[in-house]
Protein backbone atom coordinates (compact mmCIF):
# COMPACT_ATOMS: atom_id res chain seq x y z
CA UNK A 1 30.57 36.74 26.74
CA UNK A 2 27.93 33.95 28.09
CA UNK A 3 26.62 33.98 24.82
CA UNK A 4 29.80 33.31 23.50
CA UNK A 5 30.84 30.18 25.66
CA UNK A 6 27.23 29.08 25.37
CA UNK A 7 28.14 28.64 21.51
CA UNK A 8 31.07 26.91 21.89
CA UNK A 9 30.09 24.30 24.18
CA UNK A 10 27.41 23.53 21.71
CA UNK A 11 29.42 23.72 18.64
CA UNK A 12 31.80 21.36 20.62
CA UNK A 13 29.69 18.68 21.34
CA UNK A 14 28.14 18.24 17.83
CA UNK A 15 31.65 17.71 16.42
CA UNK A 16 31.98 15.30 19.26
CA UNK A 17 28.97 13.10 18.39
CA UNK A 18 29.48 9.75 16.48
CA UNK A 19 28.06 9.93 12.69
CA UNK A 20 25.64 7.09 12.08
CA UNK A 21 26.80 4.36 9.62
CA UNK A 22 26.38 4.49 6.07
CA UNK A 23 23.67 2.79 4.68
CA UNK A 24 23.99 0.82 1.46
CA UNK A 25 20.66 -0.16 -0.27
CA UNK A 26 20.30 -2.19 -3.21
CA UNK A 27 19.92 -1.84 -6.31
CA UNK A 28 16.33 -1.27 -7.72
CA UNK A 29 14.20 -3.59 -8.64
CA UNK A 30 13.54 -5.18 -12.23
CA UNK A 31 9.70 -4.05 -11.92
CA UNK A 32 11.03 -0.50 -11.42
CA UNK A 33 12.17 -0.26 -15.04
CA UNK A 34 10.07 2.15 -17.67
CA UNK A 35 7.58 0.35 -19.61
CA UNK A 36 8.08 1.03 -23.11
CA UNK A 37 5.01 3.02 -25.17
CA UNK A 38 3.33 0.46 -27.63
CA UNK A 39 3.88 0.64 -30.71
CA UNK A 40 1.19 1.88 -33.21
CA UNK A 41 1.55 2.28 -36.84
CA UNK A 42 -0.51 4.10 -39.52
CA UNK A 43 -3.76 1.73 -40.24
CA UNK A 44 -3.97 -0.22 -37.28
CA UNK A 45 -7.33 -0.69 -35.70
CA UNK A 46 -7.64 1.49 -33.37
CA UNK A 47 -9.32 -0.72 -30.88
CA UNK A 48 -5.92 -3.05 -31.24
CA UNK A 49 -4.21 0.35 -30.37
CA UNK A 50 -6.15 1.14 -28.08
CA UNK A 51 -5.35 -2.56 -25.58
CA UNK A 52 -1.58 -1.72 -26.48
CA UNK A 53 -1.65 1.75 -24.64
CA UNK A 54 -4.35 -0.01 -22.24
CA UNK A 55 -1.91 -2.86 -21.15
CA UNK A 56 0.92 -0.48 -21.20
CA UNK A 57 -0.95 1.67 -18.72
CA UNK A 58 -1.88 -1.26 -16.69
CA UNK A 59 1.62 -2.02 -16.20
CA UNK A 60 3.16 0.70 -15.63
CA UNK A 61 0.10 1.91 -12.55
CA UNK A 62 1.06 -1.70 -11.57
CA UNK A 63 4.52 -0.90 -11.18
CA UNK A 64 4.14 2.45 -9.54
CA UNK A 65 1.67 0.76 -6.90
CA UNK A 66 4.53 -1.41 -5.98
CA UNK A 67 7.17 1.12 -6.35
CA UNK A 68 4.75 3.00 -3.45
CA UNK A 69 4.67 -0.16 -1.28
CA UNK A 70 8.26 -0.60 -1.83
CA UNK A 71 8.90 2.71 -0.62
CA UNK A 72 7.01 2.86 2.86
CA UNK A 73 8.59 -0.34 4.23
CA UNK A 74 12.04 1.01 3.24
CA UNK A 75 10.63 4.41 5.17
CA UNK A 76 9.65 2.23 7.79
CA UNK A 77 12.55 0.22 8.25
CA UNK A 78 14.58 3.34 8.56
CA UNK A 79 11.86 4.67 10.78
CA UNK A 80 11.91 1.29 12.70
CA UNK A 81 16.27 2.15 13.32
CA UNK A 82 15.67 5.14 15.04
């Protein structure tokens, strides 16, 4: 029977707590988009091939190093609500 009342008290005051306001972020960012794959065709040099998918690669670690910095001061802004 305590048990019982012990439950709903609890249950009671959770649906009695305020929910916290939406958040609406923004859109992503430009830099977020995929880099596109070079393209390499039957005869090129390979060393010209070879900067394409170089650059490309470049680019898109670029872009994930940002996307990771990006993140943790959104994380820490949400962090920073609390």
């Amino acid at each position: 029977m305590l048990a019982a009342l012990l439950l709903a008290t609890i249950c009671g005051a959770c649906s009695a707590s305020p929910k916290p306001a939406p958040v609406q972020l923004p859109a992503a960012p430009d830099w977020l988009a995929p880099v596109p794959s070079p393209a390499i065709k039957v005869g090129m040099d390979a060393r010209v091939a070879l900067a394409r998918t170089y650059t490309a690669l470049a680019l898109a670690n670029g872009r994930l190093e940002q996307g990771r910095a990006w993140y943790g001061e959104v994380k820490a802004g949400f962090e920073g609500q609390r």
